[in-house]
Protein backbone atom coordinates (compact mmCIF):
# COMPACT_ATOMS: atom_id res chain seq x y z
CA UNK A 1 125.63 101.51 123.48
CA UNK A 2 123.90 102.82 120.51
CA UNK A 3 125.42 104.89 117.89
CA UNK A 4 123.90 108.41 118.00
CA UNK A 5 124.62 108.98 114.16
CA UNK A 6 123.04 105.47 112.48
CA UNK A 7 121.41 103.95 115.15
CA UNK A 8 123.61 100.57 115.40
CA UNK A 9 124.22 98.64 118.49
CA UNK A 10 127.63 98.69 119.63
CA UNK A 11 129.41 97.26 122.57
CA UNK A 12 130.54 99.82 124.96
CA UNK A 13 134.12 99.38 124.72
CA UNK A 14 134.15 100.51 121.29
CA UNK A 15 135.35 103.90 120.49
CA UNK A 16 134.58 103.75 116.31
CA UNK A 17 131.32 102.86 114.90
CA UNK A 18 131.76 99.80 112.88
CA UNK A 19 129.04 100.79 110.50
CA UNK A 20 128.73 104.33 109.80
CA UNK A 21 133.24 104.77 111.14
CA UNK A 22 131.95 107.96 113.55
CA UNK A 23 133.87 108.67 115.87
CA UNK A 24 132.37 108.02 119.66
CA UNK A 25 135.05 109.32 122.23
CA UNK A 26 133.02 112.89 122.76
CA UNK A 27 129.38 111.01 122.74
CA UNK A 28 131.45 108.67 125.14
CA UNK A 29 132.86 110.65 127.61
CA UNK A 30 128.75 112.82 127.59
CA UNK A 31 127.33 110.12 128.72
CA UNK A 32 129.60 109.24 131.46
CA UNK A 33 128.50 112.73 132.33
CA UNK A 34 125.18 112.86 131.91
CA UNK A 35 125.41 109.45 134.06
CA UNK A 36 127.79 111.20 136.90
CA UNK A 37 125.58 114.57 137.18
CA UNK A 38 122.47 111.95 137.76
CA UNK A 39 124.21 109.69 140.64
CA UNK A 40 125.22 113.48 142.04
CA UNK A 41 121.73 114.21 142.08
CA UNK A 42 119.87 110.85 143.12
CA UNK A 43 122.95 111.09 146.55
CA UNK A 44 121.44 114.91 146.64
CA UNK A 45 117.66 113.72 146.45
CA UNK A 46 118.57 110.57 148.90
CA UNK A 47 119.10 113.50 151.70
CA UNK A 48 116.56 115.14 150.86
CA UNK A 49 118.40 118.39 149.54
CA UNK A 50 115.94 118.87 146.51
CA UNK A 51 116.82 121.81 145.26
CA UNK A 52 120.56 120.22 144.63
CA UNK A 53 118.80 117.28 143.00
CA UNK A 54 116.91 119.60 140.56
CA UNK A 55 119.95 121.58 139.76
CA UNK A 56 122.51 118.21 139.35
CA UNK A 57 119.44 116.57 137.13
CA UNK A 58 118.67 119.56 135.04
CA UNK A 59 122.75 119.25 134.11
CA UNK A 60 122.24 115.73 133.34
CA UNK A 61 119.74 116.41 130.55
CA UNK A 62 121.78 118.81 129.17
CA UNK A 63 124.24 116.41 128.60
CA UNK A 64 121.84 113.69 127.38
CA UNK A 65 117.95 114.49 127.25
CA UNK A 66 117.17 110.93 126.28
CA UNK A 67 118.45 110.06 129.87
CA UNK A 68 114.63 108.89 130.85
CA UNK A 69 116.08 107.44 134.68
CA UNK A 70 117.10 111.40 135.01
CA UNK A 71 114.20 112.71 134.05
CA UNK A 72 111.85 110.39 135.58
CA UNK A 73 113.71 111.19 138.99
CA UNK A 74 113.37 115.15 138.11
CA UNK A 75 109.98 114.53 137.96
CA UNK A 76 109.72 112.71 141.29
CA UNK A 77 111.88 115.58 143.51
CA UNK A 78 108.97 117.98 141.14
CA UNK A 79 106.26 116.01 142.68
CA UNK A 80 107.95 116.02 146.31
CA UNK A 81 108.13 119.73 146.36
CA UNK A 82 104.65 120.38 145.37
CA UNK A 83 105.75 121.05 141.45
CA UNK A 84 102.49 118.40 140.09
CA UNK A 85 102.80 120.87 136.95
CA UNK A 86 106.43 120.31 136.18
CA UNK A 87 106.76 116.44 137.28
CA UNK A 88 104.00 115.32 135.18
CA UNK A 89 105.62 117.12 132.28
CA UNK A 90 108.74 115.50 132.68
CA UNK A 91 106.92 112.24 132.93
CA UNK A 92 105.22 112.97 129.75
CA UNK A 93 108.50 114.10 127.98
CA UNK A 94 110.56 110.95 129.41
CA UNK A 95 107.41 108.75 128.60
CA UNK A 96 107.99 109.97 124.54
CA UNK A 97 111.36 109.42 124.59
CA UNK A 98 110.93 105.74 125.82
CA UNK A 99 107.20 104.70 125.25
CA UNK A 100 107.71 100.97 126.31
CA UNK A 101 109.19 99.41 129.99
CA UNK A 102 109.03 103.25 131.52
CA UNK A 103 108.57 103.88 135.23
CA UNK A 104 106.84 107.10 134.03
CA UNK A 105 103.69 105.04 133.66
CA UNK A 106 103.43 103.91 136.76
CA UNK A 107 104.38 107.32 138.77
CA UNK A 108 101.62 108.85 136.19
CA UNK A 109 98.98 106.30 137.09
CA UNK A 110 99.19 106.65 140.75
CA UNK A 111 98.81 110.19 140.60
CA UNK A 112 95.68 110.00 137.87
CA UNK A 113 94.42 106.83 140.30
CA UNK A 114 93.91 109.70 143.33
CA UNK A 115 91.68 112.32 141.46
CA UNK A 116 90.77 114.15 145.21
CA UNK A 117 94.34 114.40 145.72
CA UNK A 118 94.69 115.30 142.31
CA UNK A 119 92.10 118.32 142.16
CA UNK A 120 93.67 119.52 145.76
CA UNK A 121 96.63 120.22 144.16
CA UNK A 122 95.11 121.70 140.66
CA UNK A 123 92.95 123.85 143.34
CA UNK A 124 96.53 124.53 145.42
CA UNK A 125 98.42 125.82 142.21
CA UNK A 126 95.15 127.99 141.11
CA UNK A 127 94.81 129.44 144.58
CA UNK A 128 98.89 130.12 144.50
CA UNK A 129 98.62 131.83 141.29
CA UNK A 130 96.10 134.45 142.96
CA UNK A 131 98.09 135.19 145.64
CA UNK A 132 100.57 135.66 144.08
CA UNK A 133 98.63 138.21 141.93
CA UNK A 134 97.22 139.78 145.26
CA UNK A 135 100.86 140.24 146.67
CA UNK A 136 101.90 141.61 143.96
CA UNK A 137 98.68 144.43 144.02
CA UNK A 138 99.48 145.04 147.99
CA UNK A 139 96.39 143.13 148.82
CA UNK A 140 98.21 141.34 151.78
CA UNK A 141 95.49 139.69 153.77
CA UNK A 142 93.89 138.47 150.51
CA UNK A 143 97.46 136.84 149.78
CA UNK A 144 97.97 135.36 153.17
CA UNK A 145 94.53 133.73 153.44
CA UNK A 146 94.92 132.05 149.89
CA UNK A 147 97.82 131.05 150.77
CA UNK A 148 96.80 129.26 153.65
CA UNK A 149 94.44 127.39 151.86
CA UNK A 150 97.42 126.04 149.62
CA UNK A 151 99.48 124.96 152.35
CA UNK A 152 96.64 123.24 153.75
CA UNK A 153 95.80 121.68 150.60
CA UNK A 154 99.45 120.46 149.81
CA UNK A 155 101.67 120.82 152.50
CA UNK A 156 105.16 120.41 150.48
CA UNK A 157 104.39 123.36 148.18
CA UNK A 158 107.59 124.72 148.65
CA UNK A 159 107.13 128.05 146.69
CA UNK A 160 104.31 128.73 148.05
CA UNK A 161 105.31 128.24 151.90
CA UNK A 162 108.04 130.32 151.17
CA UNK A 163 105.70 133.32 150.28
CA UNK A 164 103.09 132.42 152.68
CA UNK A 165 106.62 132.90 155.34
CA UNK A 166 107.75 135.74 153.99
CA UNK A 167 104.52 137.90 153.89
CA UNK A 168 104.57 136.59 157.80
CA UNK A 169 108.32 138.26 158.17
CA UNK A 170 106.81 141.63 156.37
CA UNK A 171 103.61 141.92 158.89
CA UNK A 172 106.04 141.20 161.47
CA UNK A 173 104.93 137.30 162.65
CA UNK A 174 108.59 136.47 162.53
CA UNK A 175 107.50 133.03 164.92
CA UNK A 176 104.94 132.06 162.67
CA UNK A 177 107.21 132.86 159.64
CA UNK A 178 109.89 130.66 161.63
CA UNK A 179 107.85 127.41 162.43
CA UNK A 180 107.14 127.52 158.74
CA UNK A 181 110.43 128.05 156.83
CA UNK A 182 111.46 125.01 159.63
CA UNK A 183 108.28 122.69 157.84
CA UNK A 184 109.89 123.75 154.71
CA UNK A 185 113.08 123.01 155.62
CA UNK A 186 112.48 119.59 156.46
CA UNK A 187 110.83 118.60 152.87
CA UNK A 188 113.90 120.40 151.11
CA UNK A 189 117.25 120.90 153.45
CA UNK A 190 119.30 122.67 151.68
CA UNK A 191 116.80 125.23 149.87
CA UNK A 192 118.49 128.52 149.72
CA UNK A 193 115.13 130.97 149.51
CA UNK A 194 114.57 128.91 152.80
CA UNK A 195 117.56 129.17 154.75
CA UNK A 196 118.32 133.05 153.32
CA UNK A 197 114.39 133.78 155.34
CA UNK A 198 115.65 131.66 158.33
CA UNK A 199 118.87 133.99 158.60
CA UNK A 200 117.15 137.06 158.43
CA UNK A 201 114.66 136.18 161.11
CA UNK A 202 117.31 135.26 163.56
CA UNK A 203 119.66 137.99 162.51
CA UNK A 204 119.88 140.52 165.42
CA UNK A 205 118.50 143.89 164.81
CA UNK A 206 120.19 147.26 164.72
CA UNK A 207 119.29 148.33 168.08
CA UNK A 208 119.38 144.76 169.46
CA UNK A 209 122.95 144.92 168.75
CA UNK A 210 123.52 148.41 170.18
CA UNK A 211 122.17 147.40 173.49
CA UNK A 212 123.87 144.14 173.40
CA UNK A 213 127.20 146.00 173.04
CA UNK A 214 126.16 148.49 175.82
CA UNK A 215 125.80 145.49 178.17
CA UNK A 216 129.13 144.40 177.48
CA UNK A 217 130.52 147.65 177.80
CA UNK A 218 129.22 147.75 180.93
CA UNK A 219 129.60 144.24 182.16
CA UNK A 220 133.08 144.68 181.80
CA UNK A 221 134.86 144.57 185.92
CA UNK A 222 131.25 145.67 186.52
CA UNK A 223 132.09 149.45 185.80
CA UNK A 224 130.27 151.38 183.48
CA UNK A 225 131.99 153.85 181.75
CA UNK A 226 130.31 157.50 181.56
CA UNK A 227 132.06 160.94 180.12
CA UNK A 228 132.22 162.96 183.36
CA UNK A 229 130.18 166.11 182.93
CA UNK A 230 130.26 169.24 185.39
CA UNK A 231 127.25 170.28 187.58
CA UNK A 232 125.27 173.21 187.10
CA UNK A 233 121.99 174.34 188.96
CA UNK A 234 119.79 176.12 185.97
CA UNK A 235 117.63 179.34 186.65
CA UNK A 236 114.37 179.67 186.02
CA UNK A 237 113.64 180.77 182.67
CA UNK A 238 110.21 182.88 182.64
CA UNK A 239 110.01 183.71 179.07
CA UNK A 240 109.96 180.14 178.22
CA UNK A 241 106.69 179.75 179.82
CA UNK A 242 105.39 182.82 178.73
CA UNK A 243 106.20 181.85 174.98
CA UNK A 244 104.53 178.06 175.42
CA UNK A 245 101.82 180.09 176.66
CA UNK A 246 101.07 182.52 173.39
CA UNK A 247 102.30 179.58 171.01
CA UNK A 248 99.07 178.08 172.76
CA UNK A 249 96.77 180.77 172.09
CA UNK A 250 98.04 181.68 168.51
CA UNK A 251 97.25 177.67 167.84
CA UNK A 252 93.80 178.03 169.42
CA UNK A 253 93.12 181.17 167.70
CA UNK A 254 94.21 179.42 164.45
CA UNK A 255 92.36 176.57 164.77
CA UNK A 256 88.85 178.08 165.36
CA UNK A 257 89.22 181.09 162.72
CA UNK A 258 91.07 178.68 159.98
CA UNK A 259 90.69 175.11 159.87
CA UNK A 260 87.52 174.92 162.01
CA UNK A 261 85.33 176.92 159.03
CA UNK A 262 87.95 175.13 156.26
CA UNK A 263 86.92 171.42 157.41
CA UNK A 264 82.69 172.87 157.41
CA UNK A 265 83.39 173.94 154.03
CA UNK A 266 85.03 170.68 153.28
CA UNK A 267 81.91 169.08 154.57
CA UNK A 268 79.64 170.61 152.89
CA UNK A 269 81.37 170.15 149.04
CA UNK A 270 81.72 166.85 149.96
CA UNK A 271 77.86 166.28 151.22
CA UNK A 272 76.64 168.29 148.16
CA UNK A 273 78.71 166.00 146.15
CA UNK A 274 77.42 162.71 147.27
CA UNK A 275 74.21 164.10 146.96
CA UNK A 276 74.63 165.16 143.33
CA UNK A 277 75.54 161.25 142.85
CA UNK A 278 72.66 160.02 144.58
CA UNK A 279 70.55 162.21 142.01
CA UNK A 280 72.62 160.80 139.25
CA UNK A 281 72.70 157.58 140.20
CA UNK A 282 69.01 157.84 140.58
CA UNK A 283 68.10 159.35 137.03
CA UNK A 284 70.61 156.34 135.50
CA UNK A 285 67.94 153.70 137.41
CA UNK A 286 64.77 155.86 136.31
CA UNK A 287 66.34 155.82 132.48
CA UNK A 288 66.38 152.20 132.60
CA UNK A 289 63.25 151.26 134.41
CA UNK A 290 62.06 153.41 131.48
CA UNK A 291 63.61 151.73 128.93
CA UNK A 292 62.88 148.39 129.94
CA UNK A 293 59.55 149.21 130.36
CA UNK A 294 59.25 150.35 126.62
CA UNK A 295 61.42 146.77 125.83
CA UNK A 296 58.60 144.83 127.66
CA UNK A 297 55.61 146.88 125.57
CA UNK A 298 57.48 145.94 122.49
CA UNK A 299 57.74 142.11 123.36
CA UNK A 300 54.22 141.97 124.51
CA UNK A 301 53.25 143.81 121.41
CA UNK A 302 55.47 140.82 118.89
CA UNK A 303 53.81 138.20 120.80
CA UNK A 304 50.43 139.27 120.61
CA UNK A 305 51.32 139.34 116.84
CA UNK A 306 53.01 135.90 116.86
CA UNK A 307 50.01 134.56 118.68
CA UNK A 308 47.49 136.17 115.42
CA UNK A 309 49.62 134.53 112.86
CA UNK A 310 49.67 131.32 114.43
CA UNK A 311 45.77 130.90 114.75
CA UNK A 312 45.68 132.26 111.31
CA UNK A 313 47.42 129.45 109.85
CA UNK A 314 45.95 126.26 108.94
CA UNK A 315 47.70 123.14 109.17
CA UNK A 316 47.27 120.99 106.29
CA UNK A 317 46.24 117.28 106.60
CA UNK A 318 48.63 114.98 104.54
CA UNK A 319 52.38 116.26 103.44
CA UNK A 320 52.81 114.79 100.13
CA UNK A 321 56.48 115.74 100.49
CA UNK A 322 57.27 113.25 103.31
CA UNK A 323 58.24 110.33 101.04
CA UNK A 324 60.10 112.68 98.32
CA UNK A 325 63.64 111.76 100.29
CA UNK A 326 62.84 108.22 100.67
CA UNK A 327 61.68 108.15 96.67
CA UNK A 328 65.73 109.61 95.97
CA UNK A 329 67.14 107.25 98.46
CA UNK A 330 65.67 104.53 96.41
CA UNK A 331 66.62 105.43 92.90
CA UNK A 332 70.50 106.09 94.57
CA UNK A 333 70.32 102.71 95.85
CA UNK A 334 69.27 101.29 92.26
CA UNK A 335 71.62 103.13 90.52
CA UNK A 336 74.19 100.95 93.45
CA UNK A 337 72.98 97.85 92.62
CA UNK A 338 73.06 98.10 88.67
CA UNK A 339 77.10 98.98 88.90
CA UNK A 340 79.37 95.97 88.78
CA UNK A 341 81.93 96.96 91.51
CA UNK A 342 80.96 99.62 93.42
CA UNK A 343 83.58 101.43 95.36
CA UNK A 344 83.25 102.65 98.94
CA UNK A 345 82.66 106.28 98.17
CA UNK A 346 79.87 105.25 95.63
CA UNK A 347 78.60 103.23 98.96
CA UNK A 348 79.06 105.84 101.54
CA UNK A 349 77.42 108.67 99.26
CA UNK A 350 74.24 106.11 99.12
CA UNK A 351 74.54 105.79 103.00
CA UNK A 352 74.46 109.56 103.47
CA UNK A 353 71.14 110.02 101.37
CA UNK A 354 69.88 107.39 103.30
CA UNK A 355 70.37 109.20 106.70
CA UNK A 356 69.00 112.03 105.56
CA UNK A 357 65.45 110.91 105.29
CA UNK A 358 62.84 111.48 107.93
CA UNK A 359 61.42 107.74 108.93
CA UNK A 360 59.43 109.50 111.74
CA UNK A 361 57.08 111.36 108.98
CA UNK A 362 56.52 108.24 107.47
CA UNK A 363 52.79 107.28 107.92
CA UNK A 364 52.78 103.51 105.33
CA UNK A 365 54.40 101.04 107.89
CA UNK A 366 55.42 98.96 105.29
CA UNK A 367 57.40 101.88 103.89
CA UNK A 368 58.96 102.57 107.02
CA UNK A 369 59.96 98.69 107.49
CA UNK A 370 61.75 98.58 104.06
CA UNK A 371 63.61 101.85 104.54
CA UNK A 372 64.86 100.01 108.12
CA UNK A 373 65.49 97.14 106.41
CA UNK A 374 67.75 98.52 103.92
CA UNK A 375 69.09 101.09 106.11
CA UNK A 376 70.45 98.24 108.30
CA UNK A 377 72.05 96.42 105.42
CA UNK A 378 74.25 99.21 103.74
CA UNK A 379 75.14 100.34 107.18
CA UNK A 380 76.51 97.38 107.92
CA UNK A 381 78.02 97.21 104.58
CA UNK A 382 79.93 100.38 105.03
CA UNK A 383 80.66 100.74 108.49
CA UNK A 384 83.57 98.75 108.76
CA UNK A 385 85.82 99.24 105.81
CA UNK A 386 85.25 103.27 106.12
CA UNK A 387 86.55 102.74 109.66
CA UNK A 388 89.32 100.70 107.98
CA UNK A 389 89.95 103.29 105.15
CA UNK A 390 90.05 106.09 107.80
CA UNK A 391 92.64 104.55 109.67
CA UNK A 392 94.86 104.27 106.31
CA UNK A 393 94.08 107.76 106.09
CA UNK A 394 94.97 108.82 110.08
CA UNK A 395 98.85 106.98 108.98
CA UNK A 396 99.19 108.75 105.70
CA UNK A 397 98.09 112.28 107.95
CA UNK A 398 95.50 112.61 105.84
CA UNK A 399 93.75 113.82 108.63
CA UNK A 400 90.58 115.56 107.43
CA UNK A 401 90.01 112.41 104.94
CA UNK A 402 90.86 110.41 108.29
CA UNK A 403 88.28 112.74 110.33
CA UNK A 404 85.38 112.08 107.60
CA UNK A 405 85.82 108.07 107.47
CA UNK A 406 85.76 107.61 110.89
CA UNK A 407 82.64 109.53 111.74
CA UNK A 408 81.06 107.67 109.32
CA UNK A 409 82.12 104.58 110.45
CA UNK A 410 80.50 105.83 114.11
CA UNK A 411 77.31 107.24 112.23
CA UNK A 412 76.70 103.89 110.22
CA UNK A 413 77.22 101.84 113.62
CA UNK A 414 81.07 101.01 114.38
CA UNK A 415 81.22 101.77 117.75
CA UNK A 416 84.49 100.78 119.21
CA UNK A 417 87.00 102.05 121.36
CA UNK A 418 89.54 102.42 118.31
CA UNK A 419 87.29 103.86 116.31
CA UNK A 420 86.37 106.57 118.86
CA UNK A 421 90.34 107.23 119.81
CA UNK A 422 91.57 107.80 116.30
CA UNK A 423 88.06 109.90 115.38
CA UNK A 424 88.93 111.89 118.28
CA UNK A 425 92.86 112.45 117.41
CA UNK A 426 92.07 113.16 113.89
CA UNK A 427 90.03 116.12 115.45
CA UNK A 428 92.50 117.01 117.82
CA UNK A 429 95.56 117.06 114.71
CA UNK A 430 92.52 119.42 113.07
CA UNK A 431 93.09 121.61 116.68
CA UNK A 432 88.94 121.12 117.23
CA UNK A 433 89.91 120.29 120.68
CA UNK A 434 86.68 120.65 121.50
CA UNK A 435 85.08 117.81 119.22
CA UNK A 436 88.04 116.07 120.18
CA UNK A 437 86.83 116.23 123.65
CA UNK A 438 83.49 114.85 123.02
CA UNK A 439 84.44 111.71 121.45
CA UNK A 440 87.18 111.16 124.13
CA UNK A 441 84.86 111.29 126.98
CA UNK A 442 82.51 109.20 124.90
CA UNK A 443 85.48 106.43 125.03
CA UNK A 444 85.61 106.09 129.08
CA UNK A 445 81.90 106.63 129.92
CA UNK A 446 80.88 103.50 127.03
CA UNK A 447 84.39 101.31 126.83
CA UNK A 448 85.91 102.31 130.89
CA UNK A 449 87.93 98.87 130.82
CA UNK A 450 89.69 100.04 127.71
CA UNK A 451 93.58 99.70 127.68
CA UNK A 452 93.26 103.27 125.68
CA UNK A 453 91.99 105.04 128.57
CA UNK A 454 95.05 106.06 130.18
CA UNK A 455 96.01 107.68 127.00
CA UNK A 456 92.77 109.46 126.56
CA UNK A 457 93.24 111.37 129.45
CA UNK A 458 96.96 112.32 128.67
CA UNK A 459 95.09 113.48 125.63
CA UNK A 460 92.91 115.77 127.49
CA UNK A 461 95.39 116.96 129.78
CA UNK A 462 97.39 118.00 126.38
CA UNK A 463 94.52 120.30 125.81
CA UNK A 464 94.02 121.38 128.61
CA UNK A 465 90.64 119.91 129.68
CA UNK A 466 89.75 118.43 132.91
């Protein structure tokens, strides 16, 4: 047992911390509960009654979140119902809490190891999320067909069988909404939303149970039971007929002299309507034919005037600035040489004038080969202590000082794995998760064996990038 206050080990009969005196009965008798809640849910998750495990686990790490054999499990009943989201984030969270000896790692791994099955349920969750939006908006055949294709894509998606089954139960498929809740069932047994759907499909209706208690009522001794009511021969009633027979010709009459010359008129506003559109519609496209037209003039009339300047300029013969950066880079460099102990920074601010000259303008090839030669040297001067420097600067978080070392030491020619992953943290601590990005996925195309690949793509998944 640890103690929560300093930290020491203690053995687990001890009530008192012998180092700091605090008192351990309460810290004691919470993690006997977080323990008991987790046993309560790992018996719930062993019969498959997920939705008790989540509920008993969840209490556990309220009582202790460091409990990583709780969480770990959470994440595993996540997984089993579809949840990839949530069980890798419990993974992730359980994984920080205990970096080394963690079962997170490997239930990670075999997920990223499967990247079809992997993408089918990113795509699932995606497609979920829009019909969801689509139920919501009363697009219901939208919904249903999207929801199809997540069912199909991950067959334990628990929420999203459920609303798949109970769009069937609102259109009426009440078999097809059955045969599904039972799937669901199976992968979660004691699910509530499941079982409440179940009940109200095989709940009787209102009228089912009115004739059902008419049958007994008359099943009873085989006698049905009727009010007796006395017999009486009716008359013929003439005015009846004769006042169908006006109500006819009054709704005739009505008909052809009202809402026959009503629904013309109705057709005709709504004819001359559609027609004033077209004509709109039309006069919008002739605008813009127009327009473009007069666009297309204009270009035609810039490149004609491009193409004049061009052939009116003469290109001279020999640039007698080409060696001008090469000439600086070379007094820098003596100025290096004539100081006694030059520091890095002195070094690195020679390596950057360097770079910047142009060795491809260079027409003397014995220019050219001293430039490389040099080049070569004070890059490999510099390359590894900036690297070295930058990762002092990464533990201080000196992170834009950490940033600036390390791409040097990439620019000058240290290209490793380490030097790439701490580059590409230092951006991602800057939040340019997008240069970040670039320097990760640089890592696994050139050093794929690396042991830092794993944590490159947690990386990326932190970001939020495939």
């Amino acid at each position: 047992m640890i103690c929560p206050k300093c930290g020491n080990q203690l053995p687990a009969s001890r009530n008192h911390c012998g180092v700091c005196g605090a008192d351990l009965t309460a810290y004691k008798k919470i993690m006997r509960l977080s323990n008991f809640y987790y046993n309560q849910g790992l018996e719930c998750a062993q019969v498959r009654d997920l939705s008790g495990a989540v509920v008993m686990l969840k209490k556990s790490l309220d009582m202790n979140k460091r409990n990583t054999e709780a969480r770990n499990l959470l994440g595993l009943v996540y997984y089993e119902m579809g949840e990839i989201v949530a069980a890798l984030g419990e993974w992730v969270i359980s994984k920080h809490f205990q970096p080394e000896e963690n079962r997170a790692d490997e239930y990670m791994e075999k997920v990223q190891s499967n990247p079809t099955k992997l993408d089918a349920m990113n795509q699932a969750i995606k497609k979920y999320n829009l019909a969801l939006e689509s139920a919501k908006q009363d697009g219901m055949d939208l919904a249903i067909l999207q929801l199809k294709k997540v069912v199909s894509l991950n067959p334990k998606f628990i929420r999203a069988g459920q609303l798949l089954a109970l769009l069937y139960m609102k259109n009426g498929e009440k078999e097809r909404a059955r045969k599904l809740l039972q799937r669901l069932a199976a992968v979660d047994v004691a699910n509530t939303t499941t079982l409440r759907y179940l009940k109200e499909i095989t709940a009787p209706t209102p009228v089912e149970e009115t004739e059902e208690s008419e049958s007994i009522a008359e099943g009873v001794s085989g006698v049905t039971m009727r009010r007796p009511t006395g017999y009486t021969e009716d008359k013929p009633n003439v005015m009846a007929w004769v006042t169908l027979f006006i109500g006819a010709l009054i709704g005739v009459l009505v008909t052809f002299f009202l809402i026959v010359p009503t629904a013309k008129e109705n057709i005709r506003a709504e004819f001359a309507k559609e027609q004033l559109d077209y004509s709109s519609e039309l006069r919008i496209k002739e605008a813009a034919i127009n327009a473009l037209e007069t666009e297309s003039e204009l270009w035609q009339e810039k490149y004609n005037e491009a193409v004049r300047e061009l052939s009116s300029i003469e290109i001279p013969e020999y640039d007698e600035t080409m060696y001008d950066a090469f000439f600086e880079a070379l007094r820098v460099y003596e100025k290096l040489q004539a100081l006694e102990e030059p520091t890095l920074e002195d070094q690195l601010a020679v390596a950057e004038t360097f770079s910047l000259v142009d060795a491809e303008r260079m027409e003397n090839t014995d220019a050219k080969a001293l430039y490389k030669a040099l080049t070569k040297t004070l890059y490999e001067t510099v390359a590894e202590p900036a690297y070295n420097l930058g990762r002092e600067r990464y533990d201080e978080e000196d992170y834009e000082g950490s940033r600036d070392l390390l791409l040097a030491a990439y620019r000058y020619g240290y290209v490793t794995d380490y030097c790439y992953y701490y580059l590409a943290k230092s951006y991602q601590l800057l939040e340019d998760y997008e240069q970040a990005a670039v320097y990760y996925k640089l890592l696994m195309e050139e050093f794929p064996e690396s042991s830092l690949v794993k944590y490159v793509k947690t990386r990326l998944k932190e970001m939020g990038i495939e």
